[in-house]
Protein backbone atom coordinates (compact mmCIF):
# COMPACT_ATOMS: atom_id res chain seq x y z
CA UNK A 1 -19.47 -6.47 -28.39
CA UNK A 2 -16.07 -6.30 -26.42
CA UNK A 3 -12.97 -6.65 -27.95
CA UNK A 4 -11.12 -9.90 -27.56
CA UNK A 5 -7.30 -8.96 -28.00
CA UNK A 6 -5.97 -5.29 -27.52
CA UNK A 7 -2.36 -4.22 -27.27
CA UNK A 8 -1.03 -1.33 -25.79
CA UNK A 9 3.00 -0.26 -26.08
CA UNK A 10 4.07 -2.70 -23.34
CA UNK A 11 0.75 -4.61 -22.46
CA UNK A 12 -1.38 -7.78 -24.26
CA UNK A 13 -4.87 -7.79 -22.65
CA UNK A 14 -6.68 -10.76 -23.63
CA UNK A 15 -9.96 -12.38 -22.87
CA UNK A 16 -10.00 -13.91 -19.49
CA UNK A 17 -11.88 -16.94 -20.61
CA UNK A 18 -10.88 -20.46 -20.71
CA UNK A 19 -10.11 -20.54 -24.07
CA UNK A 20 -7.62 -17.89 -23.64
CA UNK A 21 -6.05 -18.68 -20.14
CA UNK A 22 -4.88 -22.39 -19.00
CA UNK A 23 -6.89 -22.89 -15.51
CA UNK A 24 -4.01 -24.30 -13.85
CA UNK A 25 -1.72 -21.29 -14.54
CA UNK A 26 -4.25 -18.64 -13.47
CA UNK A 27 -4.83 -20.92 -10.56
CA UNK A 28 -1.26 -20.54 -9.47
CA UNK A 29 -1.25 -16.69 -8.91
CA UNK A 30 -4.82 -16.38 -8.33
CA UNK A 31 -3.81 -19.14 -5.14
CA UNK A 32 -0.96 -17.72 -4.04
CA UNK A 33 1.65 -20.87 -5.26
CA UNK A 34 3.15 -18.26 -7.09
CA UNK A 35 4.65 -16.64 -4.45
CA UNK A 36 3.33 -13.45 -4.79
CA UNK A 37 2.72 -12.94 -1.37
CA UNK A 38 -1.32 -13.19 -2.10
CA UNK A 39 -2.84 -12.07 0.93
CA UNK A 40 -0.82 -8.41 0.50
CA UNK A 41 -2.50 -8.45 -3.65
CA UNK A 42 -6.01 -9.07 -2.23
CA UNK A 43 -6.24 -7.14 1.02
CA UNK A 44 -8.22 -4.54 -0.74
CA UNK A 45 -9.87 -6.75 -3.54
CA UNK A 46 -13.51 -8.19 -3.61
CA UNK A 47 -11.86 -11.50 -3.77
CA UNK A 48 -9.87 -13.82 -1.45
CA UNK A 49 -6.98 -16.12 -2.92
CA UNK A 50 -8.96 -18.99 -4.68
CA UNK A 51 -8.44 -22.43 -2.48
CA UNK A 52 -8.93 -25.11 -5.50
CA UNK A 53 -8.04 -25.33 -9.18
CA UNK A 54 -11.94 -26.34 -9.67
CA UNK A 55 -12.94 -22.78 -7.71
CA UNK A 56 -10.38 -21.15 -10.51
CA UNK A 57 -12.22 -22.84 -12.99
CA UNK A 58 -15.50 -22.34 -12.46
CA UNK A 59 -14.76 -18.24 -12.00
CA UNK A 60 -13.27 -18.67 -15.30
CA UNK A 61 -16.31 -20.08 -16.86
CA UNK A 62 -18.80 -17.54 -15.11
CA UNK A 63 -16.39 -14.86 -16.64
CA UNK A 64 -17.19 -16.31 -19.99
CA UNK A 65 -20.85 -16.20 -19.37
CA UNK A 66 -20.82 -12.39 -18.45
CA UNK A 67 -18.80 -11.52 -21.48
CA UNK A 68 -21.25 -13.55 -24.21
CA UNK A 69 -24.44 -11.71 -22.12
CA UNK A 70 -22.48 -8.24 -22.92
CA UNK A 71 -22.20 -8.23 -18.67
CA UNK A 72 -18.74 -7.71 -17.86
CA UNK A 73 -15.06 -8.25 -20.30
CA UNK A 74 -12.57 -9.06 -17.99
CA UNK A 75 -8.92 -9.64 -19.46
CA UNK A 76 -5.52 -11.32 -18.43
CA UNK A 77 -2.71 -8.84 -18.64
CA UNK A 78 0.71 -9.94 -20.11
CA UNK A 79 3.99 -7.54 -20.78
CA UNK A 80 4.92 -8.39 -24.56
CA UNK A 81 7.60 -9.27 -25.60
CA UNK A 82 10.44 -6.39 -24.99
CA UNK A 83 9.00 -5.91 -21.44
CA UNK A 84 10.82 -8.19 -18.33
CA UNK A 85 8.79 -11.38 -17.56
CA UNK A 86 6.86 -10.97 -21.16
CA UNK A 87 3.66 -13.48 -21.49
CA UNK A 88 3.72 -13.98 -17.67
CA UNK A 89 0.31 -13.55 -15.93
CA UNK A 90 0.52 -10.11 -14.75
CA UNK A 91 -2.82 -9.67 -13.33
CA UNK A 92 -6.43 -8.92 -14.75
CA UNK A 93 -8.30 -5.52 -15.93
CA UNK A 94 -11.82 -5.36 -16.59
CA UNK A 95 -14.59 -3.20 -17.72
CA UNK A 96 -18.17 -3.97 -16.28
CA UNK A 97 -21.03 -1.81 -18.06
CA UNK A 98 -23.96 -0.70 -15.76
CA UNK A 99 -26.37 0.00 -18.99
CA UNK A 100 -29.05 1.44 -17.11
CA UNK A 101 -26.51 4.01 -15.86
CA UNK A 102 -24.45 4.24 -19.16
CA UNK A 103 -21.59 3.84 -16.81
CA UNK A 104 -18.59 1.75 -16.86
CA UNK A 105 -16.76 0.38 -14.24
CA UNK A 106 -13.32 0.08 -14.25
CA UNK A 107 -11.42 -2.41 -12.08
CA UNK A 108 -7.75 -4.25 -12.23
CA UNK A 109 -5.68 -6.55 -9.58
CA UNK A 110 -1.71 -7.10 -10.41
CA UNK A 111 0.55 -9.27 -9.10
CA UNK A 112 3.53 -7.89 -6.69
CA UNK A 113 6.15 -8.21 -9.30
CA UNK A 114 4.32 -5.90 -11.62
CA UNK A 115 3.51 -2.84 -9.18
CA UNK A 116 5.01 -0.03 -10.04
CA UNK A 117 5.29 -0.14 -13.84
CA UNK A 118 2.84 2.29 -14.75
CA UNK A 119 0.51 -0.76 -15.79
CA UNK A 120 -2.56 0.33 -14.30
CA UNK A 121 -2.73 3.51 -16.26
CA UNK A 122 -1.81 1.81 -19.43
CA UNK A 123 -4.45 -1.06 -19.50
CA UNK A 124 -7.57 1.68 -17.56
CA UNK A 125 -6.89 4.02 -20.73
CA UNK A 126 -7.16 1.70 -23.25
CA UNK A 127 -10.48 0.36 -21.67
CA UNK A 128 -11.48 3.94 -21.53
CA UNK A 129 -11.66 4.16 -25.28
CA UNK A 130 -13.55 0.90 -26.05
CA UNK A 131 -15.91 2.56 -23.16
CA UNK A 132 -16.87 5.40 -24.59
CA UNK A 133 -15.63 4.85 -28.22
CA UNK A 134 -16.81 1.12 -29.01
CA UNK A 135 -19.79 0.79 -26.25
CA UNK A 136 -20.71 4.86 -26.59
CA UNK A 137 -21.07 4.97 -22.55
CA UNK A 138 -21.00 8.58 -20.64
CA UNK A 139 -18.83 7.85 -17.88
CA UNK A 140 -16.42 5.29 -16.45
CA UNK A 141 -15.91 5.33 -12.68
CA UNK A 142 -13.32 3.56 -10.63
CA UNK A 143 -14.02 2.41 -7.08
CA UNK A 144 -11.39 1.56 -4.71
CA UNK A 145 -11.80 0.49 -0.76
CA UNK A 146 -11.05 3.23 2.07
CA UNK A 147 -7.31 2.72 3.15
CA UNK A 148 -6.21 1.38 -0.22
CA UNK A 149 -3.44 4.38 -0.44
CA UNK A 150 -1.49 2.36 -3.64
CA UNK A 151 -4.30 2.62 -5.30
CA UNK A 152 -5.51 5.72 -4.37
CA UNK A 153 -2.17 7.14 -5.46
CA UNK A 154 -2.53 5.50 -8.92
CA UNK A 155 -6.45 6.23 -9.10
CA UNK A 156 -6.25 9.95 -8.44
CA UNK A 157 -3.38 10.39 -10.93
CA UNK A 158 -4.71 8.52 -14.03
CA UNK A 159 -8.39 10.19 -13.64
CA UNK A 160 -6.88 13.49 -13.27
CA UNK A 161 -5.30 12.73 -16.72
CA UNK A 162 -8.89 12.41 -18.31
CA UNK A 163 -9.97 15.56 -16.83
CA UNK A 164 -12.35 13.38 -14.02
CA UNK A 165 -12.66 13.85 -10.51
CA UNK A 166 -13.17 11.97 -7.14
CA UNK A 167 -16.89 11.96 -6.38
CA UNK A 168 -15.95 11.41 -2.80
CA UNK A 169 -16.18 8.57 -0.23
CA UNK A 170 -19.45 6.76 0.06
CA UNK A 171 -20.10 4.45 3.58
CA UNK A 172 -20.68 0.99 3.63
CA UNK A 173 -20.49 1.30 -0.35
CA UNK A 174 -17.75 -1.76 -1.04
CA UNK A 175 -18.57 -5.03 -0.15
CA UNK A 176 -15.96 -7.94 -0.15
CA UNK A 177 -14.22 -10.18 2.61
CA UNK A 178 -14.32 -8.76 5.98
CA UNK A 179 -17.74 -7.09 5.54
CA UNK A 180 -18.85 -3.55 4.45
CA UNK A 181 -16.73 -1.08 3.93
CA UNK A 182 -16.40 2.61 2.93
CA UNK A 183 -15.56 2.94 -0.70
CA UNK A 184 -14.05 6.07 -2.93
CA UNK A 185 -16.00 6.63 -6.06
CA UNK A 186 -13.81 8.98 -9.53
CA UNK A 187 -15.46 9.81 -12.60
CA UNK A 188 -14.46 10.24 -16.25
CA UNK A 189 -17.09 11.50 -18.80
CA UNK A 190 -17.74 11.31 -22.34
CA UNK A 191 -17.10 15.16 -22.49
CA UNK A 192 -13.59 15.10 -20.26
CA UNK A 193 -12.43 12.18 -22.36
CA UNK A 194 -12.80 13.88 -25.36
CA UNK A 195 -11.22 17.15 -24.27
CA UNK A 196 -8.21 16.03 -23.04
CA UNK A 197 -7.95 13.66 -25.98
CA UNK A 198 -7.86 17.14 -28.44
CA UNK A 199 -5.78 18.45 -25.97
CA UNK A 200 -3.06 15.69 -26.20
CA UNK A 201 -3.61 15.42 -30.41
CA UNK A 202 -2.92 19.55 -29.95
CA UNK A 203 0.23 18.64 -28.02
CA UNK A 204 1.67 16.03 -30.34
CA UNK A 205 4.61 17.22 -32.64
C-alpha cells in the first residue's frame, strides 16, 4: 500500500522499519547522544527523547506493525548524495491515514543541523502525492502545537503552496508531554492539490 523508497531532488525517504534503519543509530539522535541538543527538537513533538536503545527498538517495531496494517508509513529522511551530511539521519516524515475521514495526516521531526533547508516542504509534498494520488484520500491536514512559531512559519507557507488553508486553533486538541494543549489544524484537498498542480504544469517552460 505505501511506498517503501521515494526520492525527491535532495531527499531519500525510506521506510522507518528495522529492516531499513540500524536501532542503535536511530537511537543516537532519537536520545539525544547525538548532540543535537534534543530537548530544543522535541519541545513541540508528541514524543520525549527515547531513554534506552530497547525503547528505540520496540517504537521501531510498532512502526512496522502500523505500516503492514495500512495504519501509518513513517520514513527516515536522508540528504543524498550531493547534499552536506548525505545518508545521515536527518529526521523522520510520516503520513498517517484516518480512513473513516479520508484524511491524511501529515507529520515530520528534523534534527537541528537540518533546519532550515527547505526539507520540510520537500518530503510533505512528496507525501502529498502518494496521499491523494496512490491512497486517493480528499485531504491531508497538518497539526502543529500552539507556540510552535518554526513550524508555524514552515506550515503556513507550504499549505499556502497547495492552495489549503489554516482551519484555525482547536483547545486542548494536541496531546503529548506536559499535558493538553491547544493545537493549529491546515488543510489541503483533493481539489486544491490538483489546481495548483495544473497551475505549476501551466507555468513550466
Amino acid at each position: 500500500m505505501f511506498p517503501e523508497r521515494i526520492e525527491t531532488g535532495r531527499l531519500e525517504l525510506t521506510a522507518l522499519t528495522p529492516e531499513n534503519v540500524d536501532v542503535l543509530d536511530y537511537y543516537e539522535v532519537c536520545s539525544g547522544n547525538a548532540n543535537d541538543d534534543i530537548e530544543v527538537v522535541t519541545e513541540f513533538l508528541p514524543w520525549e527523547p527515547h531513554e534506552t536503545p530497547k525503547e528505540t527498538a520496540d517504537f521501531l517495531d510498532s512502526l512496522a506493525d502500523q505500516r503492514e496494517a495500512g495504519e501509518n508509513a513513517e520514513f527516515v529522511v536522508r540528504p543524498r548524495e550531493d547534499e552536506d551530511s548525505a545518508g545521515q539521519i536527518a529526521g523522520a516524515v510520516g503520513l498517517k491515514p484516518h480512513w473513516e475521514h479520508r484524511t491524511g495526516e501529515l507529520g515530520i521531526w528534523l534534527r537541528k543541523p537540518f533546519w532550515g533547508r527547505g526539507y520540510y516542504a520537500e518530503a510533505f509534498a512528496e507525501l502529498a502525492r502518494v496521499a491523494f494520488d496512490r491512497l486517493d484520500l480528499e485531504a491531508v491536514e497538518i497539526l502543529h502545537r500552539h507556540g510552535n512559531e518554526q513550524s508555524q512559519r514552515a506550515t503556513e507557507k507550504f499549505v499556502k503552496s497547495l492552495g489549503g488553508r489554516h482551519e484555525g486553533r482547536f483547545r486542548n486538541f494536541w496531546t503529548g508531554p506536559g499535558g493538553p494543549a491547544d493545537a493549529h489544524r491546515y488543510t489541503v484537498s483533493a481539489g486544491e492539490y490538483e489546481e495548483t498542480s495544473v497551475q505549476d504544469e501551466g507555468e513550466a517552460p
